[in-house]
Protein backbone atom coordinates (compact mmCIF):
# COMPACT_ATOMS: atom_id res chain seq x y z
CA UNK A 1 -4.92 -28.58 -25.06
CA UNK A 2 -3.36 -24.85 -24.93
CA UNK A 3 -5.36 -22.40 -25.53
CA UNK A 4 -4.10 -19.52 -26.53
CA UNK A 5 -5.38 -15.92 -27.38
CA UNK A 6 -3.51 -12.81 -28.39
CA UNK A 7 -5.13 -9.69 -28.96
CA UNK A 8 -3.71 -5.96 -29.65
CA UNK A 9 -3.41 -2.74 -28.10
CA UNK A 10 -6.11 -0.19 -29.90
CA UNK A 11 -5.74 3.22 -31.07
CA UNK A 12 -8.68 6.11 -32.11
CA UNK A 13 -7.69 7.13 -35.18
CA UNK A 14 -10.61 10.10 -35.03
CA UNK A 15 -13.79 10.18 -32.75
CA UNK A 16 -12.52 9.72 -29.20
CA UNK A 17 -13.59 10.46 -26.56
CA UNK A 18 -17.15 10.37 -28.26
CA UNK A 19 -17.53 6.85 -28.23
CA UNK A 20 -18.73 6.69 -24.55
CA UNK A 21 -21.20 9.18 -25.69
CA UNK A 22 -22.98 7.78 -28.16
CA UNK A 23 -20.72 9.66 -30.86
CA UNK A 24 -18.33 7.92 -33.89
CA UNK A 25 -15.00 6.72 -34.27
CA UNK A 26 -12.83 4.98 -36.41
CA UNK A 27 -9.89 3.07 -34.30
CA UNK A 28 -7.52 0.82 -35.33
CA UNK A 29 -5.47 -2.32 -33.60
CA UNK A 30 -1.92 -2.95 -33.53
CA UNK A 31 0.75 -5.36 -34.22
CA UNK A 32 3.11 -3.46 -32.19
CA UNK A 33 1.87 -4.81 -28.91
CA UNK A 34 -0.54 -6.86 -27.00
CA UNK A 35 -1.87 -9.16 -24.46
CA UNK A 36 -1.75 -12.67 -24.54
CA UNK A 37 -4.23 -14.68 -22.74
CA UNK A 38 -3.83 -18.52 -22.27
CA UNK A 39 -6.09 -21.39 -20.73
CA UNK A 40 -6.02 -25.15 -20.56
CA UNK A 41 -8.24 -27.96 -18.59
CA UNK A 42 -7.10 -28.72 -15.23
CA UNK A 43 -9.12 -30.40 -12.43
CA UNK A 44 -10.13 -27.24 -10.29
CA UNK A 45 -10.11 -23.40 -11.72
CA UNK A 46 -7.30 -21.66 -10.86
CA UNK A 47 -5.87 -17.74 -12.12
CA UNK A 48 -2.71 -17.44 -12.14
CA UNK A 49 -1.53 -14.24 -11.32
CA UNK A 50 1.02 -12.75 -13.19
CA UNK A 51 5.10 -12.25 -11.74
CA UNK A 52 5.77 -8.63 -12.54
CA UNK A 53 1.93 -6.91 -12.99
CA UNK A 54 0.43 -8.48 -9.85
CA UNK A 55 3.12 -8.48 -7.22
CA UNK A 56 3.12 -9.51 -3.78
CA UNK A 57 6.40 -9.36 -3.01
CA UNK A 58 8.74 -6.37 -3.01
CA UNK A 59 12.51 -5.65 -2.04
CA UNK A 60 11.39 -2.37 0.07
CA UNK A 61 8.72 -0.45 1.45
CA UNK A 62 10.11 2.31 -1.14
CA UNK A 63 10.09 -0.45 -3.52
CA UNK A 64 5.83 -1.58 -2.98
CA UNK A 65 5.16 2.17 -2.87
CA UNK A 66 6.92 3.57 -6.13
CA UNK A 67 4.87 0.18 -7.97
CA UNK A 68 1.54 1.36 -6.30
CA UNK A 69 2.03 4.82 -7.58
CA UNK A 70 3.41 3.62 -11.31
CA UNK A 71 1.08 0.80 -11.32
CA UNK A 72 -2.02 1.13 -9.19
CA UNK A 73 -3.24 -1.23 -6.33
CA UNK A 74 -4.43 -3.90 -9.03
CA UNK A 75 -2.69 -5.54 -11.82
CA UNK A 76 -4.61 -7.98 -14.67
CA UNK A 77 -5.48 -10.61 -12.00
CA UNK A 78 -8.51 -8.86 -11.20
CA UNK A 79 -9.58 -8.50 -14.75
CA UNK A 80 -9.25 -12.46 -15.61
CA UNK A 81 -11.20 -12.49 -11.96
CA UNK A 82 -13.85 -10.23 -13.16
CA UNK A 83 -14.20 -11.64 -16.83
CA UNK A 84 -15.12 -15.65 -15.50
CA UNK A 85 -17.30 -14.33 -12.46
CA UNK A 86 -19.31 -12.19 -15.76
CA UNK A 87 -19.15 -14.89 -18.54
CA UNK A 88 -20.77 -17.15 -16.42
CA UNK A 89 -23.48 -15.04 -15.44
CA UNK A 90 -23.67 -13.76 -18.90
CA UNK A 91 -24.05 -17.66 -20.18
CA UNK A 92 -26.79 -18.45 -17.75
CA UNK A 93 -28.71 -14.87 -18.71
CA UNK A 94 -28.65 -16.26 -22.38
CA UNK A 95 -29.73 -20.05 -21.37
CA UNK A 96 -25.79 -20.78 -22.70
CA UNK A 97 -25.20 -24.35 -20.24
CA UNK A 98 -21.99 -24.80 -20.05
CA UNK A 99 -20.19 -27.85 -19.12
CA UNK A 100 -18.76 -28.90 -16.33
CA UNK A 101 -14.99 -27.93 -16.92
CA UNK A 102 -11.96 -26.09 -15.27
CA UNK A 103 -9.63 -24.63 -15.99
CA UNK A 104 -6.23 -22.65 -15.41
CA UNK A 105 -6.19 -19.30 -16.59
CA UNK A 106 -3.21 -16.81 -16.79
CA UNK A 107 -1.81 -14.04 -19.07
CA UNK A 108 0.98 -11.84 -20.47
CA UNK A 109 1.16 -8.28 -21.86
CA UNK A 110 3.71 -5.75 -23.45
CA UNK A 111 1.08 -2.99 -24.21
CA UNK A 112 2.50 -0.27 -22.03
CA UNK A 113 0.79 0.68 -19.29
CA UNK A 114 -2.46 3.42 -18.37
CA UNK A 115 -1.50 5.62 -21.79
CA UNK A 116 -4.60 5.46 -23.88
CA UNK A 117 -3.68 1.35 -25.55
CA UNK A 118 -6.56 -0.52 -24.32
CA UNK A 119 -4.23 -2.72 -22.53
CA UNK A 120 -6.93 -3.40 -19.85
CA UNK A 121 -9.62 -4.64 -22.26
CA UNK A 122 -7.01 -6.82 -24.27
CA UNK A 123 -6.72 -8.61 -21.34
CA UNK A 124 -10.22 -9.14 -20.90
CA UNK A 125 -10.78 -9.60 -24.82
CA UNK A 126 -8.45 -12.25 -24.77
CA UNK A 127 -10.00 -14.35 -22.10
CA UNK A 128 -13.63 -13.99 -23.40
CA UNK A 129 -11.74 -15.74 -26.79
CA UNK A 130 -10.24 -17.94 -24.76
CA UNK A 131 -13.24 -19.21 -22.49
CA UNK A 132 -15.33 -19.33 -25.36
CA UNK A 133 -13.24 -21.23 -27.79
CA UNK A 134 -12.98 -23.90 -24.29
CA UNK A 135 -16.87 -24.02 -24.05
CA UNK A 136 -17.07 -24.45 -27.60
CA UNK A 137 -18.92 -21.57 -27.72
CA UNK A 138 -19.40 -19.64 -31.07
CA UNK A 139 -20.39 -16.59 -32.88
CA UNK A 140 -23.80 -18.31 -33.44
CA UNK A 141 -23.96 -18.72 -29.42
CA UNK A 142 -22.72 -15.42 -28.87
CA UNK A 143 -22.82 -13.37 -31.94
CA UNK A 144 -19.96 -11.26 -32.89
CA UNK A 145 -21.33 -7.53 -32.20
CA UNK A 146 -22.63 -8.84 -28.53
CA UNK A 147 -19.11 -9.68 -27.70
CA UNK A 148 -18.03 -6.18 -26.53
CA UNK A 149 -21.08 -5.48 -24.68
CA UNK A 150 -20.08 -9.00 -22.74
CA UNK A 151 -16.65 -7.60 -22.67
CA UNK A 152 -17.67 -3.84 -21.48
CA UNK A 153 -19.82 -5.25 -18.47
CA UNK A 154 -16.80 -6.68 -16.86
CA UNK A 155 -15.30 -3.51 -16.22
CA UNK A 156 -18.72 -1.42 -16.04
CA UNK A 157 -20.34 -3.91 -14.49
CA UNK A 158 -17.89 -5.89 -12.12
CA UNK A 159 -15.15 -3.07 -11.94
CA UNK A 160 -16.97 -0.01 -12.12
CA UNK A 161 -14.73 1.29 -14.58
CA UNK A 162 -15.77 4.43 -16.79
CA UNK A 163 -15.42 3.10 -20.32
CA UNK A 164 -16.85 3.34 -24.11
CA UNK A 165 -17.20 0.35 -26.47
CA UNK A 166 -14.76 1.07 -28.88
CA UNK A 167 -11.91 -0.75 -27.37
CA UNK A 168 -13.74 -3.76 -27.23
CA UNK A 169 -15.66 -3.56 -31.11
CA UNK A 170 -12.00 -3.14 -32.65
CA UNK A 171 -10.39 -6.13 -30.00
CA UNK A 172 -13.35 -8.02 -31.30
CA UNK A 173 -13.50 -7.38 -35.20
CA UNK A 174 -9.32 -6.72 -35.42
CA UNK A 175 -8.07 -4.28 -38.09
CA UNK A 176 -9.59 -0.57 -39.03
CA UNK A 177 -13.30 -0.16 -37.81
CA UNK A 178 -15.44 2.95 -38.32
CA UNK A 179 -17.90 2.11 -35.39
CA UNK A 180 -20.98 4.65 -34.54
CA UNK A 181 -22.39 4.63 -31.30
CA UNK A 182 -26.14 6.17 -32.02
CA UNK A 183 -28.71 5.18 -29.29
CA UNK A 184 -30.98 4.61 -32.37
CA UNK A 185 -28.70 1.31 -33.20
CA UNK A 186 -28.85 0.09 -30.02
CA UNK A 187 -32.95 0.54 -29.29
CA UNK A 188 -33.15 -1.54 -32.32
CA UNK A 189 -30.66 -3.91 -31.81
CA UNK A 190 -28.49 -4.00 -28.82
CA UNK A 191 -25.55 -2.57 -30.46
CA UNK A 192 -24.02 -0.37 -32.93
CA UNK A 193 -22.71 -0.45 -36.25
CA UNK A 194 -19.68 -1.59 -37.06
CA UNK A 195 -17.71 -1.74 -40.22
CA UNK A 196 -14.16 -3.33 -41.06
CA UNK A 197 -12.50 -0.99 -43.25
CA UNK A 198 -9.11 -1.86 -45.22
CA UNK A 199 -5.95 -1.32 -43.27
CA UNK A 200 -4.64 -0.23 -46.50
CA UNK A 201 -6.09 2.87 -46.39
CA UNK A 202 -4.24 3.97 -43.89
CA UNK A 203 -1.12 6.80 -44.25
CA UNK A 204 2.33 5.80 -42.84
CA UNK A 205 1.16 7.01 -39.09
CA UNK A 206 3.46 6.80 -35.67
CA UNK A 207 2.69 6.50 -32.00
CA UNK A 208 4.72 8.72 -29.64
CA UNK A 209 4.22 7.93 -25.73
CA UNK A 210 5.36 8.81 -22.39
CA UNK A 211 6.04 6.97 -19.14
CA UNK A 212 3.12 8.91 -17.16
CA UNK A 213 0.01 6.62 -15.85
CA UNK A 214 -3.35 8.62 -16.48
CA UNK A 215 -6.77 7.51 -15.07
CA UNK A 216 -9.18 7.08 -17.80
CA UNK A 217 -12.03 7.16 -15.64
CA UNK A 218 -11.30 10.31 -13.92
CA UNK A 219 -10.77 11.85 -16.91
CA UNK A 220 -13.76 11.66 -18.34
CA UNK A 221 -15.99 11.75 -15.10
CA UNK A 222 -16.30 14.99 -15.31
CA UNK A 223 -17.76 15.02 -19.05
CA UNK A 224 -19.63 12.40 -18.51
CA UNK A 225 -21.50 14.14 -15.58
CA UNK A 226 -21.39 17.65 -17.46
CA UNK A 227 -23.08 15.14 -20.48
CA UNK A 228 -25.82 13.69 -18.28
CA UNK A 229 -26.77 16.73 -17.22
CA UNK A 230 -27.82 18.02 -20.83
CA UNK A 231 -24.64 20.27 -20.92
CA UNK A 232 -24.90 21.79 -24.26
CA UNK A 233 -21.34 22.60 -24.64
CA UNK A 234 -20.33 19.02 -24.17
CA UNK A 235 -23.40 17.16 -26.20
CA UNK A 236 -22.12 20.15 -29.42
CA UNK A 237 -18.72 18.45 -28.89
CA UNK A 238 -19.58 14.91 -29.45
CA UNK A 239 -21.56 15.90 -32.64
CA UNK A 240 -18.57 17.80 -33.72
CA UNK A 241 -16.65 14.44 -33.14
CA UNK A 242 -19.04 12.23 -34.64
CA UNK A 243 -18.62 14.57 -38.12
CA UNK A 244 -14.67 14.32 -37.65
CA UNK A 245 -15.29 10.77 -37.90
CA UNK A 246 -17.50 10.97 -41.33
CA UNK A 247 -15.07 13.52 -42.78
CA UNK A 248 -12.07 11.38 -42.08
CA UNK A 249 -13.85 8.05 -43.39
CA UNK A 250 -14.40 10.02 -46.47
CA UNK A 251 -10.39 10.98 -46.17
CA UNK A 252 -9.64 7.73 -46.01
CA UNK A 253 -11.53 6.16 -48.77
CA UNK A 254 -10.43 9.18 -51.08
CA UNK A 255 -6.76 8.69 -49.69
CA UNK A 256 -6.53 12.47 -48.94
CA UNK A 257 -4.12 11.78 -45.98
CA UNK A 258 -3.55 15.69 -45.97
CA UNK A 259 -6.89 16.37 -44.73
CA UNK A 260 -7.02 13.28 -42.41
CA UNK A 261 -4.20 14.85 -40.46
CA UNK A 262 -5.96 18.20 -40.59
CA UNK A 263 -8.91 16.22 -39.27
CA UNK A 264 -6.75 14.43 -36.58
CA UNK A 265 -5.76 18.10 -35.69
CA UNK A 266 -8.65 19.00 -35.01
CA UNK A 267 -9.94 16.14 -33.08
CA UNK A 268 -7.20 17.04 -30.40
CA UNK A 269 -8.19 20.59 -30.61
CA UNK A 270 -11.39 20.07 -29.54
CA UNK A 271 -11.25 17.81 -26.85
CA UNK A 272 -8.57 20.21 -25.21
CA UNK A 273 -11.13 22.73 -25.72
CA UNK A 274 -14.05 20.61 -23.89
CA UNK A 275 -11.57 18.96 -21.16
CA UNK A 276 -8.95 21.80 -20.08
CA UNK A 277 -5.39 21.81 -20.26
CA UNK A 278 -5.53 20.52 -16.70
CA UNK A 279 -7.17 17.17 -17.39
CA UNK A 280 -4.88 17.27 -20.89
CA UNK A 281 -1.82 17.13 -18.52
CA UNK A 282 1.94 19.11 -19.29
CA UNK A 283 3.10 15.80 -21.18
CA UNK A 284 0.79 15.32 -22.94
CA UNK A 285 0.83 18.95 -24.23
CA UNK A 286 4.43 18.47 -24.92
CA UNK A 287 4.21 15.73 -26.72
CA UNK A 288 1.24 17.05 -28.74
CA UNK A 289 3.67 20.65 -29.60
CA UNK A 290 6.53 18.84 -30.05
CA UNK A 291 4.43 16.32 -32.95
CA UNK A 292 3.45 19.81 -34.19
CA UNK A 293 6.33 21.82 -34.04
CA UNK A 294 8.01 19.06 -36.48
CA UNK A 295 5.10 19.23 -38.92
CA UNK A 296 3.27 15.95 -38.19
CA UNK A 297 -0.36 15.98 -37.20
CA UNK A 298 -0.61 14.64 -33.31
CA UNK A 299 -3.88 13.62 -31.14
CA UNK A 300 -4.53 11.50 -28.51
CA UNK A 301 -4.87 7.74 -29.10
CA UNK A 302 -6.77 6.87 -26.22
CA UNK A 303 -7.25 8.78 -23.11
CA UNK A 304 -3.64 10.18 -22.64
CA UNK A 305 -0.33 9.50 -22.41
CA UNK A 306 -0.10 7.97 -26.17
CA UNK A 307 -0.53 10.33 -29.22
CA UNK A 308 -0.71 9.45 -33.00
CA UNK A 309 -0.65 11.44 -36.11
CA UNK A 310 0.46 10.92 -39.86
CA UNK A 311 4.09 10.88 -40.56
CA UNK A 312 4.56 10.41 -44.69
CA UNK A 313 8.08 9.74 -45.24
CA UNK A 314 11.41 8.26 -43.45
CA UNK A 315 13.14 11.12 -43.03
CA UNK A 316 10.42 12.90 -41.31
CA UNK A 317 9.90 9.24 -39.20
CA UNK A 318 13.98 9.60 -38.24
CA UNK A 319 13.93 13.53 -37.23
CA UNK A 320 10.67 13.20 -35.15
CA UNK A 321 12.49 9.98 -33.46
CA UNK A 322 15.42 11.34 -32.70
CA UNK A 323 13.58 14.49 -30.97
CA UNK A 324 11.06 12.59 -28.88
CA UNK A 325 14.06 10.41 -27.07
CA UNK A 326 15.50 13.45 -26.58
CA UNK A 327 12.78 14.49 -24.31
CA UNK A 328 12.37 11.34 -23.20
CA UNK A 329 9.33 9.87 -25.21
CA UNK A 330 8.82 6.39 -26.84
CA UNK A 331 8.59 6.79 -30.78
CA UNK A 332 7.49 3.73 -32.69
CA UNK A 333 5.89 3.20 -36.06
CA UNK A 334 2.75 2.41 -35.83
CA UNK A 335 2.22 -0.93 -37.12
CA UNK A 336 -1.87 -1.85 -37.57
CA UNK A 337 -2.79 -5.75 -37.75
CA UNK A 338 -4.52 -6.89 -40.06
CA UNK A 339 -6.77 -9.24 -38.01
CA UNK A 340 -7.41 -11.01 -34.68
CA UNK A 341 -4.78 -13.28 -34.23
CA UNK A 342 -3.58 -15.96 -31.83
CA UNK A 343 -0.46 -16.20 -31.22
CA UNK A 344 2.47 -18.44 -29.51
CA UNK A 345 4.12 -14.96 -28.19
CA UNK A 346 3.20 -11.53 -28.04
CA UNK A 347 2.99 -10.33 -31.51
CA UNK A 348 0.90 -12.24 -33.96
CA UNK A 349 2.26 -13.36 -37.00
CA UNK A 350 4.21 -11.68 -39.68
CA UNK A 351 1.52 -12.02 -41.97
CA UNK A 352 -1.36 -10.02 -39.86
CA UNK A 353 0.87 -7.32 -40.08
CA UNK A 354 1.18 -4.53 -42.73
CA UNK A 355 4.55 -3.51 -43.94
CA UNK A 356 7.07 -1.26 -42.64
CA UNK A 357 6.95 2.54 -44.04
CA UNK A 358 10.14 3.18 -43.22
CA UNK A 359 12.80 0.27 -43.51
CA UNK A 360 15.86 1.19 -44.45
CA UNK A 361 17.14 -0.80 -47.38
């Protein structure tokens, strides 16, 4: 039997980067890409590293160092690596036996690379699915708001990667979540709240990105020391992101997109204000003025690299297109799935996906 998991790429519609700071955010997951995580029974465990992300074979010395330098030293191998070593010790923290069964475990991806998509924790998202679904585990075993915490640890925990939940809570529940963070929630229950909102309250929205890696974890580093140490600059700034987040919930569920792209303006305003134009990057500025310049709201999806914003109509969609190739930028309609879906390729299916804004009849 073939297992087989897909999940999507992830963008913060408002909130970020307050999610790793006990803030809000409302983030959505897309149809536009993901990773695809498969896994069937086999006599001894094997990972099966992937051709093109975990190489170790190259036609040059120039070759191995230009992949190291787009790439990194580590591709997903590491993260299937990470995500059995911590599901197992996870399952015997929680008195979860499981039985005694291998596997072969390997994966695929299209999200683009280190700009902001969660492409790292789709990975991992994907083979928590898929190792659960092979123990015949469930959401009664492992309810569904402990899954990102499980999910988180492997990079926290085994990687000692800097990261926030909210990847994970939207890779787990699929769709539009409004997710807040608040200590308070987890004291009381291990977690935070987390609410599926309609994808249909979304505004025709794009996703503009460029082909320059940027290191989440340094990136926020920085804050997250400044944060620790009771900065009160940087603790004002996640409260002010945590209201963005309120505001544009209310946005949404009044469909006043005019507002949620003033709000979505703003969110980017204020994290350049807390982070510096520095950590920001040239790029990403330039993709940000550019958004701007042809009236369309802009902020970051993720960490960098990626930007979203509101873009209401197809001629709009076809000017801003045509400008961001120009400079060399992808420009894609953003395309939000409905749900969690597993799939036989990487996109789910047509019907987990919401319509095209701007086909042309």
């Amino acid at each position: 039997m073939l297992i087989d998991k897909w999940v999507g790429a992830r963008v913060g519609l408002i909130g970020n980067p307050s999610d790793g700071f006990g803030g809000k955010t409302i983030s959505c997951m897309l149809a536009n890409f993901g990773a695809r995580v498969m896994l069937y029974e086999s006599s001894t465990i094997e990972i099966v590293r992937h051709p093109l992300f975990d190489p170790l074979s190259f036609h040059s010395l120039s070759d191995l160092s230009e992949t190291a330098q787009h790439d990194g030293y580590y591709g997903g191998i590491r993260l299937l690596f990470a995500t059995c070593k911590r599901f197992f010790e996870f399952c015997k923290e929680q008195d979860i036996t499981l039985p005694e069964r291998n596997f072969v475990l390997q994966y695929d991806t299209d999200i683009p690379r280190r700009v902001g998509l969660a492409g790292s924790s789709a990975i991992i998202s994907g083979a928590v699915k898929a190792l659960m679904d092979f123990y015949e585990l469930t959401e009664t075993d492992i309810p569904r708001p402990i899954i990102p915490n499980l999910i988180l640890s492997v990079e926290t925990d085994e990687l000692g990667i800097q990261a926030g939940l909210q990847d994970r809570v939207v890779q787990t529940y699929g769709g539009l979540v409004y997710m807040d963070f608040n200590p308070v929630h987890f004291d009381k229950q291990g977690y935070g709240f987390y609410e599926n909102l309609p994808v249909e309250l979304l505004p025709p929205l794009y996703l503009a990105y460029a082909d320059a890696p940027s290191d989440s974890g340094a990136i926020h580093g920085a804050v997250r020391y400044r944060y620790d140490k009771g900065d009160d600059e940087v603790h004002r700034a996640m409260r002010q992101f945590a209201s963005l987040t309120d505001e544009s919930k209310e946005a949404l569920l009044a469909g006043d997109h005019e507002l949620l792209g003033q709000l979505m303006d703003c969110n980017f305003d204020l994290r350049r204000e807390l982070y510096g134009d520095e950590y920001i990057g040239e790029r990403n500025l330039e993709m940000v003025e550019l958004a701007r310049s042809l009236g369309l709201s802009a902020k970051f999806s993720g960490s960098g690299g990626a930007i979203i914003g509101i873009c209401d109509s197809a001629e709009k969609f076809h000017r801003a297109e045509a400008a961001f190739r120009e400079r060399e930028f992808s420009f894609v309609e953003l395309l939000p799935a409905n749900g969690v879906a597993a799939a036989r390729g990487l996109h789910p299916p047509v019907i987990d996906a919401m319509p095209s804004a701007f086909s042309v009849a």
